[in-house]
N, C-alpha and C. Protein backbone atom coordinates (compact mmCIF):
# COMPACT_ATOMS: atom_id res chain seq x y z
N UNK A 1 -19.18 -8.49 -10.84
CA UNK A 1 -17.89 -9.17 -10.89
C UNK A 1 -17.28 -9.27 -9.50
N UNK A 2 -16.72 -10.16 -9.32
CA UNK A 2 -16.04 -10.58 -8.20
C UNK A 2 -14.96 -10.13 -7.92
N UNK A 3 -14.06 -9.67 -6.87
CA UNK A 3 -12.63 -9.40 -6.92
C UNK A 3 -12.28 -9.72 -5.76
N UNK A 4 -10.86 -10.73 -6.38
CA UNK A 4 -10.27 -11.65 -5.47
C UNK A 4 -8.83 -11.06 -5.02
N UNK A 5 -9.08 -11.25 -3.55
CA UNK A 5 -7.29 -11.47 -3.02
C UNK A 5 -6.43 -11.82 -2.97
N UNK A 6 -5.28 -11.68 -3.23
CA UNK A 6 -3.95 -12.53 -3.41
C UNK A 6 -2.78 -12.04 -2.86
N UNK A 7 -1.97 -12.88 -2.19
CA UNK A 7 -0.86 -12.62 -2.00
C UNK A 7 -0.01 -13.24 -2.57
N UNK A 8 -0.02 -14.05 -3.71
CA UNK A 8 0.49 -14.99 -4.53
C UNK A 8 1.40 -13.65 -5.34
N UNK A 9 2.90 -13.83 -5.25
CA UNK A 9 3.67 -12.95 -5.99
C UNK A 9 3.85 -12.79 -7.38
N UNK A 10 3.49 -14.19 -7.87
CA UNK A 10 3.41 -14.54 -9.66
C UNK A 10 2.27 -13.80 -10.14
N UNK A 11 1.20 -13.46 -9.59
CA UNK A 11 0.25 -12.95 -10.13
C UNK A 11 0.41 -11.30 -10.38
N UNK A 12 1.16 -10.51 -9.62
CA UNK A 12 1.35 -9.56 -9.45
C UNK A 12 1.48 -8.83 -10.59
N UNK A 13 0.73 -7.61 -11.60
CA UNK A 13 1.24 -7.21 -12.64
C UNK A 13 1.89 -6.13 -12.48
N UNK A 14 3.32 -6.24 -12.49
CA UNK A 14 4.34 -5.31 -12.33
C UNK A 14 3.93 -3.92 -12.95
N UNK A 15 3.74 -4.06 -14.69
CA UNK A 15 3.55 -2.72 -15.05
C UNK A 15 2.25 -1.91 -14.81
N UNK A 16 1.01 -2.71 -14.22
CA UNK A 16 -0.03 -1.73 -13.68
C UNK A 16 1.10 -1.12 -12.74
N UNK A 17 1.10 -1.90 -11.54
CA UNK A 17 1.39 -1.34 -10.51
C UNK A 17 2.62 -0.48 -10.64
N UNK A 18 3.60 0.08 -11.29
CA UNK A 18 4.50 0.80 -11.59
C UNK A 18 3.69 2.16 -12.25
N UNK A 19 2.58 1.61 -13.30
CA UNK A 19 2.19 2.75 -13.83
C UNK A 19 1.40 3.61 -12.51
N UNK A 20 0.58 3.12 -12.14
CA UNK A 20 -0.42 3.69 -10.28
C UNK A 20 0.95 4.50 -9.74
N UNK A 21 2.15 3.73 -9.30
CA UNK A 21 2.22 4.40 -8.39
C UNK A 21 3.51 5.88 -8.87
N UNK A 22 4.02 5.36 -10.26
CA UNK A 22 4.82 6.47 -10.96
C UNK A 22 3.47 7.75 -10.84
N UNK A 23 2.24 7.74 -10.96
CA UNK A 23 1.27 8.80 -10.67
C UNK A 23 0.70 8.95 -9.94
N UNK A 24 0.94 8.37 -8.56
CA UNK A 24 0.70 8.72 -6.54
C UNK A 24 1.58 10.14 -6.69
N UNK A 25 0.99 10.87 -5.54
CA UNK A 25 1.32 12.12 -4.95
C UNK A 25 2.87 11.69 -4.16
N UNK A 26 2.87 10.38 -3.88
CA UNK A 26 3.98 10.12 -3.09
C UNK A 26 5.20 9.07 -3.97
N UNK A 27 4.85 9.19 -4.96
CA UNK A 27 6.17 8.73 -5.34
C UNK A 27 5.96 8.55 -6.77
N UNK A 28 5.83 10.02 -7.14
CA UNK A 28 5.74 10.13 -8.57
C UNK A 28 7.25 10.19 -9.66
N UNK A 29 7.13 9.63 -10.63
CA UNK A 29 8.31 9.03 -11.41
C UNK A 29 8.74 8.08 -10.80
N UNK A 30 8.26 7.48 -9.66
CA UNK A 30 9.44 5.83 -9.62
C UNK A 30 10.27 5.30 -10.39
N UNK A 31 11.68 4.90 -10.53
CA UNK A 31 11.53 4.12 -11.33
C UNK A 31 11.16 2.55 -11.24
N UNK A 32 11.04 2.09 -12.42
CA UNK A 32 10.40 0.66 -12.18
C UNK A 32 11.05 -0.23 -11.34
N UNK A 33 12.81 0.14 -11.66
CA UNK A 33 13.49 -1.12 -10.84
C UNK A 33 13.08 -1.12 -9.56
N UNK A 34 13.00 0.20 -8.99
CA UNK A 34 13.15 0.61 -7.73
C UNK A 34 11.21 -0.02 -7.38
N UNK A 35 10.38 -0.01 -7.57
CA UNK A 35 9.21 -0.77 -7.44
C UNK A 35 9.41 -2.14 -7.56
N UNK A 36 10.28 -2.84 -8.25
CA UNK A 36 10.17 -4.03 -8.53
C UNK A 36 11.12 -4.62 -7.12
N UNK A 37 12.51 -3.93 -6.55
CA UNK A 37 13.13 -4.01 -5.12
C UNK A 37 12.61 -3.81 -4.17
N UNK A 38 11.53 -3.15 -4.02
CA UNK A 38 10.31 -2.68 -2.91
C UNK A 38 8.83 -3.63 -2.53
N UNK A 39 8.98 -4.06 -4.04
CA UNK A 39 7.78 -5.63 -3.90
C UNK A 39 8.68 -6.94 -3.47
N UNK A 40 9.66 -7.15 -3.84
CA UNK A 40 10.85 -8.09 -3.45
C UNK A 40 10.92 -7.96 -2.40
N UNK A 41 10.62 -7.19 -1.70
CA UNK A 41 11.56 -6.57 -0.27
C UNK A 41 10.40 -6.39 0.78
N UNK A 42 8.77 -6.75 0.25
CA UNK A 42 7.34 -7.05 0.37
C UNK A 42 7.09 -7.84 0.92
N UNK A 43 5.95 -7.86 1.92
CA UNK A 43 4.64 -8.64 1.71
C UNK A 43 3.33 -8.50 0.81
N UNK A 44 3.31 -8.42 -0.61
CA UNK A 44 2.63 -7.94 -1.43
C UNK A 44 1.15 -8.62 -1.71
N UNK A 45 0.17 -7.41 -1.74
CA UNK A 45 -1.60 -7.93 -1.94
C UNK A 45 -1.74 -7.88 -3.04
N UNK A 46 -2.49 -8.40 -4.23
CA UNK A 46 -3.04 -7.40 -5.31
C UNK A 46 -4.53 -8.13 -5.31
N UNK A 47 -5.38 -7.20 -5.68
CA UNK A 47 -6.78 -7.29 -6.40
C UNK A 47 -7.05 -7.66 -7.44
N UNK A 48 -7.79 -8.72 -7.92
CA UNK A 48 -8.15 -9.22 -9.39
C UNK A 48 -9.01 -9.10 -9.48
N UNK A 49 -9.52 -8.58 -10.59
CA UNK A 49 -11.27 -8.92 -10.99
C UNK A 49 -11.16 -9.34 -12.49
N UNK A 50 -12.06 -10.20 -12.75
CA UNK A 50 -12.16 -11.10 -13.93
C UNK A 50 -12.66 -10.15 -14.93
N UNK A 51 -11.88 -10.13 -16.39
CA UNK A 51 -12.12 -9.64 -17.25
C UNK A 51 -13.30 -10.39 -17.77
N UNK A 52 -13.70 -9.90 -19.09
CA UNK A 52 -14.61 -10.60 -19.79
C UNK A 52 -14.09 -11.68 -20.64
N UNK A 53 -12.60 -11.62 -20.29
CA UNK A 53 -11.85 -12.17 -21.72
C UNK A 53 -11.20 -13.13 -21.20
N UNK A 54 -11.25 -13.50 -19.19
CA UNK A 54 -11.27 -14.60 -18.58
C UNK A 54 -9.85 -14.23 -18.37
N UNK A 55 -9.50 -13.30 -17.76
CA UNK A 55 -7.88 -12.78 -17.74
C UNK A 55 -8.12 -12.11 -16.13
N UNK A 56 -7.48 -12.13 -15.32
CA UNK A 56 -7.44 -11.69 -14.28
C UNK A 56 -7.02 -10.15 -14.35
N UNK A 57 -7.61 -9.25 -13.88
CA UNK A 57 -6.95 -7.90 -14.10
C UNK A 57 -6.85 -7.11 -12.95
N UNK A 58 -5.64 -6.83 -12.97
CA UNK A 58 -5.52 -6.31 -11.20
C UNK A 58 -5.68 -5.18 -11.16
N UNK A 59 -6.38 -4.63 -9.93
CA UNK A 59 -7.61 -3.51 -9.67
C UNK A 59 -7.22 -2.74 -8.20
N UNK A 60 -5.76 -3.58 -7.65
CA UNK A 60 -5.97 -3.24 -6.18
C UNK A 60 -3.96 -3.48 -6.14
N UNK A 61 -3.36 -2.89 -5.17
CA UNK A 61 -2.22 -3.59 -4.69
C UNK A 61 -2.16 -2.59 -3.24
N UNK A 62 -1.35 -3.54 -2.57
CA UNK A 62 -1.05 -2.74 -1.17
C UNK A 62 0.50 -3.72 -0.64
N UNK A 63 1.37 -3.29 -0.34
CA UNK A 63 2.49 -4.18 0.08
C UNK A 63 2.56 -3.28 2.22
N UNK A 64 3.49 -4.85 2.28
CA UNK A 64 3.24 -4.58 4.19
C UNK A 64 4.79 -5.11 4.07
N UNK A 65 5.44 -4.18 4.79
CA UNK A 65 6.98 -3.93 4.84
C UNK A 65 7.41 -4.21 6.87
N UNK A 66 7.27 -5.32 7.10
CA UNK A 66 7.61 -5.88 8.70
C UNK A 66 9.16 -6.86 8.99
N UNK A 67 8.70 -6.96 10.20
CA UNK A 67 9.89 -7.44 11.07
C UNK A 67 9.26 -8.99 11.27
N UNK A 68 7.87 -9.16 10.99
CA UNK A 68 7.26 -10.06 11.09
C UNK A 68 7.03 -10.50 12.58
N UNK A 69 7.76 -9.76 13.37
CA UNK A 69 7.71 -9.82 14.86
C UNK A 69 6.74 -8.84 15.62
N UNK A 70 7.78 -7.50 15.64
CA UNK A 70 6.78 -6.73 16.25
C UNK A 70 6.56 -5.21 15.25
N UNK A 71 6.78 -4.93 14.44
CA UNK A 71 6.59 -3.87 13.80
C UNK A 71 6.21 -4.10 12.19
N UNK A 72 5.38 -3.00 11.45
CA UNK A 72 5.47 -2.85 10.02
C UNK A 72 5.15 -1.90 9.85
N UNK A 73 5.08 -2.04 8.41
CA UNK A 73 5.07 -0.36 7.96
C UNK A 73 3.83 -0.85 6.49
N UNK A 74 2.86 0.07 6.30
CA UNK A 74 1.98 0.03 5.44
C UNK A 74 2.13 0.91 4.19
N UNK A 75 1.83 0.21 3.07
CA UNK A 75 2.40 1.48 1.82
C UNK A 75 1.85 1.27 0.45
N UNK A 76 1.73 1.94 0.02
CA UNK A 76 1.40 1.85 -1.76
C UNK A 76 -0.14 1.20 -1.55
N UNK A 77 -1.04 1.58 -1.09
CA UNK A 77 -2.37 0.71 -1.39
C UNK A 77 -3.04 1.82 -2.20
N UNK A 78 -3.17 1.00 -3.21
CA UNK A 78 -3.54 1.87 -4.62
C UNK A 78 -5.02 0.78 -4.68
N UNK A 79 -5.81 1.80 -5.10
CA UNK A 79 -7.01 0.83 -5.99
C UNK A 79 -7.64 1.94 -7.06
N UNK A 80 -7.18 0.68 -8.39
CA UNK A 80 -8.30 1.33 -9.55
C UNK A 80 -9.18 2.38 -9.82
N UNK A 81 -8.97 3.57 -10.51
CA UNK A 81 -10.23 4.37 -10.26
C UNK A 81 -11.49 3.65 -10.74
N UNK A 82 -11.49 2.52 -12.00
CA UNK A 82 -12.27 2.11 -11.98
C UNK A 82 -13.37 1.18 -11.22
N UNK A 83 -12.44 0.99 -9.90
CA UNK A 83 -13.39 0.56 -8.47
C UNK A 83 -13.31 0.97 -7.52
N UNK A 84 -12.82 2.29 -7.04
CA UNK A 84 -12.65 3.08 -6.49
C UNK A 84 -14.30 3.26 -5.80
N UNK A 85 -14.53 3.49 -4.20
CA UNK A 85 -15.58 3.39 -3.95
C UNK A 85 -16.37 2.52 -3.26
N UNK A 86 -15.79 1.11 -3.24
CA UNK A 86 -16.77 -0.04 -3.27
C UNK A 86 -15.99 -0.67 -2.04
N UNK A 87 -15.01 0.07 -0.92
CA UNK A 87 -14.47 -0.62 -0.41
C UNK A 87 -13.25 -1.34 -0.34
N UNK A 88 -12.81 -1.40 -1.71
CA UNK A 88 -11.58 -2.18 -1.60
C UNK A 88 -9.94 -1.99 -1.28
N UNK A 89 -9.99 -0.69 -0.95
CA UNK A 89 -8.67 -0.02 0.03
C UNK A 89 -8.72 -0.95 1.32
N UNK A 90 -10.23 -0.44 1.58
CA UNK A 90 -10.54 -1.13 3.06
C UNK A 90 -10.24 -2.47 3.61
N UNK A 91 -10.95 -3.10 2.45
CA UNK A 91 -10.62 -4.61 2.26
C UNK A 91 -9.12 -4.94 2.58
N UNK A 92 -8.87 -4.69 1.29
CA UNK A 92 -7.20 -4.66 1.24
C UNK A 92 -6.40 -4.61 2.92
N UNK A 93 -6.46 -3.36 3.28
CA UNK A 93 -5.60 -3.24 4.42
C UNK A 93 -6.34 -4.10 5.72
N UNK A 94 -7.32 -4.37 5.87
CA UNK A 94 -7.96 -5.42 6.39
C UNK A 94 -7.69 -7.14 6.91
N UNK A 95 -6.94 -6.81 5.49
CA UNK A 95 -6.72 -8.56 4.94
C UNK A 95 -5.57 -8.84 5.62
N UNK A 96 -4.61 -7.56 5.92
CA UNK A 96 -2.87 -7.78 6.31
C UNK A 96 -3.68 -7.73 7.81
N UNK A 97 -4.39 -6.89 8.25
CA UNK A 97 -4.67 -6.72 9.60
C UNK A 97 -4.84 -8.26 10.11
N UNK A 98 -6.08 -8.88 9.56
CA UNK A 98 -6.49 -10.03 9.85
C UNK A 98 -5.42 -11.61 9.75
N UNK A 99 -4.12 -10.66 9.06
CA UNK A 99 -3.67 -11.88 8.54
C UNK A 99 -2.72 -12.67 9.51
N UNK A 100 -2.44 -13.83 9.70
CA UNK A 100 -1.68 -14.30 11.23
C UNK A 100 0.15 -13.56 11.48
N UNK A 101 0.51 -13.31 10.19
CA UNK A 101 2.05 -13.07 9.83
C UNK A 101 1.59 -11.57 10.85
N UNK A 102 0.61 -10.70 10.79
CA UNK A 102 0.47 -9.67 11.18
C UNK A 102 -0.14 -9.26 11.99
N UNK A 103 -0.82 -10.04 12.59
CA UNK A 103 -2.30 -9.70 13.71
C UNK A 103 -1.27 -9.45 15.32
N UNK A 104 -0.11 -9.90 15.52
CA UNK A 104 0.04 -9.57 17.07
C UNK A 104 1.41 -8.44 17.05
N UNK A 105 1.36 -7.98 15.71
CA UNK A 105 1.92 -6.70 16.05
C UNK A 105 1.63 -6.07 16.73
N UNK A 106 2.97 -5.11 17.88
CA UNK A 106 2.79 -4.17 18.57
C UNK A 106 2.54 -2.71 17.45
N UNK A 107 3.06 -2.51 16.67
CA UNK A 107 2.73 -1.54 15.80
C UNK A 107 2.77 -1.82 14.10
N UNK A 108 1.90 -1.00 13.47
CA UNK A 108 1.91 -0.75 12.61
C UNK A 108 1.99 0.75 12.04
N UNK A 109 2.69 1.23 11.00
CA UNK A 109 2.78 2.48 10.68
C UNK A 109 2.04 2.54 9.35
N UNK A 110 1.86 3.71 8.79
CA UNK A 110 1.51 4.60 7.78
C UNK A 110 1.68 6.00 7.77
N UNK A 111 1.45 6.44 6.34
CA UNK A 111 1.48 7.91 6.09
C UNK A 111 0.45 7.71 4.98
N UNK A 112 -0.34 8.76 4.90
CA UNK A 112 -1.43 9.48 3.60
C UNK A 112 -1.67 10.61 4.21
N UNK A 113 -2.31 11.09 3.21
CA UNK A 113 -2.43 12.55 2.59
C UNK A 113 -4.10 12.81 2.73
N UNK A 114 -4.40 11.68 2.38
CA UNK A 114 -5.63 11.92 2.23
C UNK A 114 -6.89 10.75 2.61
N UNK A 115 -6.48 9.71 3.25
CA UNK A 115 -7.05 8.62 3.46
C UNK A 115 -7.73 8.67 5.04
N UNK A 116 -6.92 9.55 5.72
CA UNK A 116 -7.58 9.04 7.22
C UNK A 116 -8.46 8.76 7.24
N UNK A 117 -9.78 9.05 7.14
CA UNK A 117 -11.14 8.12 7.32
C UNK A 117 -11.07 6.40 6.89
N UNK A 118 -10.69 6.09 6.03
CA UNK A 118 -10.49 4.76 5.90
C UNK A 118 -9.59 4.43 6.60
N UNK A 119 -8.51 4.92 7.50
CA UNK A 119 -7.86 4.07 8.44
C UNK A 119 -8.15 4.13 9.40
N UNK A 120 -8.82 5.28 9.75
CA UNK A 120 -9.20 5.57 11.31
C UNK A 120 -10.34 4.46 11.41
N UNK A 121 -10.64 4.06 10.76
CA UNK A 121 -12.19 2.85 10.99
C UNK A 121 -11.16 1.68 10.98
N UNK A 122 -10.26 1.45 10.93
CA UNK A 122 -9.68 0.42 10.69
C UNK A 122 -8.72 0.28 12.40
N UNK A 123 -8.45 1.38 12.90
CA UNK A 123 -7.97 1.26 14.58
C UNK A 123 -6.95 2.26 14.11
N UNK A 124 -6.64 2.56 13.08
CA UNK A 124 -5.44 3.58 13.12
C UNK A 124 -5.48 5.14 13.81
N UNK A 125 -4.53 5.53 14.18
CA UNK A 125 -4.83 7.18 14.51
C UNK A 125 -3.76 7.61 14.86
N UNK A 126 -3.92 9.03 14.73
CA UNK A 126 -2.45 9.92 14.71
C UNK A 126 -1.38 9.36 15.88
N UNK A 127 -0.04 9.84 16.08
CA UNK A 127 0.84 9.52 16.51
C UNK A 127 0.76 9.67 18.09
N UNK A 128 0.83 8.96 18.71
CA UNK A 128 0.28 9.39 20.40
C UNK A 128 1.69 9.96 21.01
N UNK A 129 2.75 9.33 20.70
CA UNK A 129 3.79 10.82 21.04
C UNK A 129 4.77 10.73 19.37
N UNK A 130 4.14 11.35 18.77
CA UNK A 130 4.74 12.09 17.60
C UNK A 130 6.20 13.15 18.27
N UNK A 131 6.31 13.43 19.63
CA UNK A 131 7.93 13.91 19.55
C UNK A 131 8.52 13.16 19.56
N UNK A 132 8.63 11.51 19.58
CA UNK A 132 9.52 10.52 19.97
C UNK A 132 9.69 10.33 18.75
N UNK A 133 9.33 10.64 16.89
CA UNK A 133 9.54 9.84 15.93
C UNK A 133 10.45 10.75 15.12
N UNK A 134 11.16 10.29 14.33
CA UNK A 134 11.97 10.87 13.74
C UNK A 134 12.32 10.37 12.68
N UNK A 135 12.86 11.10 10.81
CA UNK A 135 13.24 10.33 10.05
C UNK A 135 14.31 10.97 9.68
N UNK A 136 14.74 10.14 8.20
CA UNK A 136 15.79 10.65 7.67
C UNK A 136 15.93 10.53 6.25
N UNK A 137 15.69 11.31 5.16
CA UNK A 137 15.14 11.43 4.40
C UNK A 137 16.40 11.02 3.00
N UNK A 138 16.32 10.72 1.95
CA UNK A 138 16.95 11.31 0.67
C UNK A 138 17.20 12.93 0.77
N UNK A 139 18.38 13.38 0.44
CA UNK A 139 18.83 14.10 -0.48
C UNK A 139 17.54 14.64 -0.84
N UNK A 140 17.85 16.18 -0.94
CA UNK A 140 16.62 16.36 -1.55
C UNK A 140 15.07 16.56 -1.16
N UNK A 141 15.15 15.43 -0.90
CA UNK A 141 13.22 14.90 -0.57
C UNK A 141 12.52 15.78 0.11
N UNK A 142 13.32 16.20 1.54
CA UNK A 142 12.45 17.38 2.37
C UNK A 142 12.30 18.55 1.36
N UNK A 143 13.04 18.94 0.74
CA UNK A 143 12.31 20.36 0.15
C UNK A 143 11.27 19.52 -1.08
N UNK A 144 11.59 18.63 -1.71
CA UNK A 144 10.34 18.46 -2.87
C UNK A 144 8.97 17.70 -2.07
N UNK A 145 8.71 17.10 -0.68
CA UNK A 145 7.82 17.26 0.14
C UNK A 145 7.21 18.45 0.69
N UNK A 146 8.02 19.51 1.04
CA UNK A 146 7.70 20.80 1.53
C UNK A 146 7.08 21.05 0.24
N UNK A 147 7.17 21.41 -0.77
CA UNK A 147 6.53 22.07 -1.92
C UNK A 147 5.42 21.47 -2.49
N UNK A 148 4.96 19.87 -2.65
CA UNK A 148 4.17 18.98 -3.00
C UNK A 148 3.02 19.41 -2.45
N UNK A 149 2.33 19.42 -3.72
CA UNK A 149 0.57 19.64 -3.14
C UNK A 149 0.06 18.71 -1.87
C-alpha cells in the first residue's frame, strides 16, 4: 500500500489525531479543542494510506508552527504503530524540510524524548549555546515534566 502526503487541511482526521496525541508522553489528556486551535494555528501534514474499503486512513500527522520567515518550531509528528518502522516520521519531517514555505529558514526547533536518531540524520542536533534559551512554562507544567517518565 501506498502512503500519501498531504497538507490539504480538509483531509485531516481530527479524532485520530486527538486520540495519538491525548496518549504522547508530551501531551497526554489534551483536550480536543485545544488540538483543534493548534492545527488552526498550523502548518499541518497528515499520512494516508488506502484502506481496502477505498477510504483514506491517516497513519501519520506532524504540524510546523513558523514565522514563515526565519524561524519554526516542529511538533506532534506522530506515526501509526501500525507503520511504525518503514520511515515515515522521516519522511514526514523531510517533506516540511524540503518544502519552499520552509527550506531558507535560519532555524528550526524541536523537542523529543526519544527520537534523536531520526533527527540527527535529518541535520538536527543539540543546542549549540543552550545557555542563551529560555522558556516559560504553564502553571504547573515544570513539576508534572520533572516527574514524567
Amino acid at each position: 500500500m501506498t502512503i500519501l502526503l498531504s497538507d490539504d487541511a480538509g483531509k485531516l482526521q481530527v479524532d485520530r489525531i486527538h486520540g495519538w496525541l491525548t496518549s504522547s508522553y508530551w501531551s497526554p489528556g489534551i483536550e480536543r479543542a485545544l488540538v483543534e486551535r493548534a492545527i488552526a494555528g498550523s502548518h499541518c501534514l497528515g499520512a494516508y494510506q488506502d484502506d481496502p474499503d477505498g477510504e483514506d486512513r491517516q497513519v501519520g500527522f506532524a504540524r510546523m508552527i513558523t514565522d514563515h520567515a526565519t524561524f519554526a518550531w516542529l511538533a506532534d509528528v506522530w506515526v501509526d504503530e501500525a507503520v511504525r518502522g518503514q520511515g515515515l516520521g522521516r519522511r514526514m519531517v523531510r517533506w516540511f524540510l524540503d518544502h519552499p514555505s520552509f527550506a531558507g529558514l535560519r532555524r528550526i526547533g524541536l523537542v523529543t524524548a526519544d527520537a534523536h536518531g531520526v533527527y540527527a540524520g535529518l541535520g538536527f542536533h543539540p543546542l549549540v549555546r543552550a545557555d542563551r534559551y529560555m522558556e516559560r512554562l504553564a502553571p504547573g507544567l515544570a513539576e508534572q515534566l520533572r516527574t514524567a517518565p
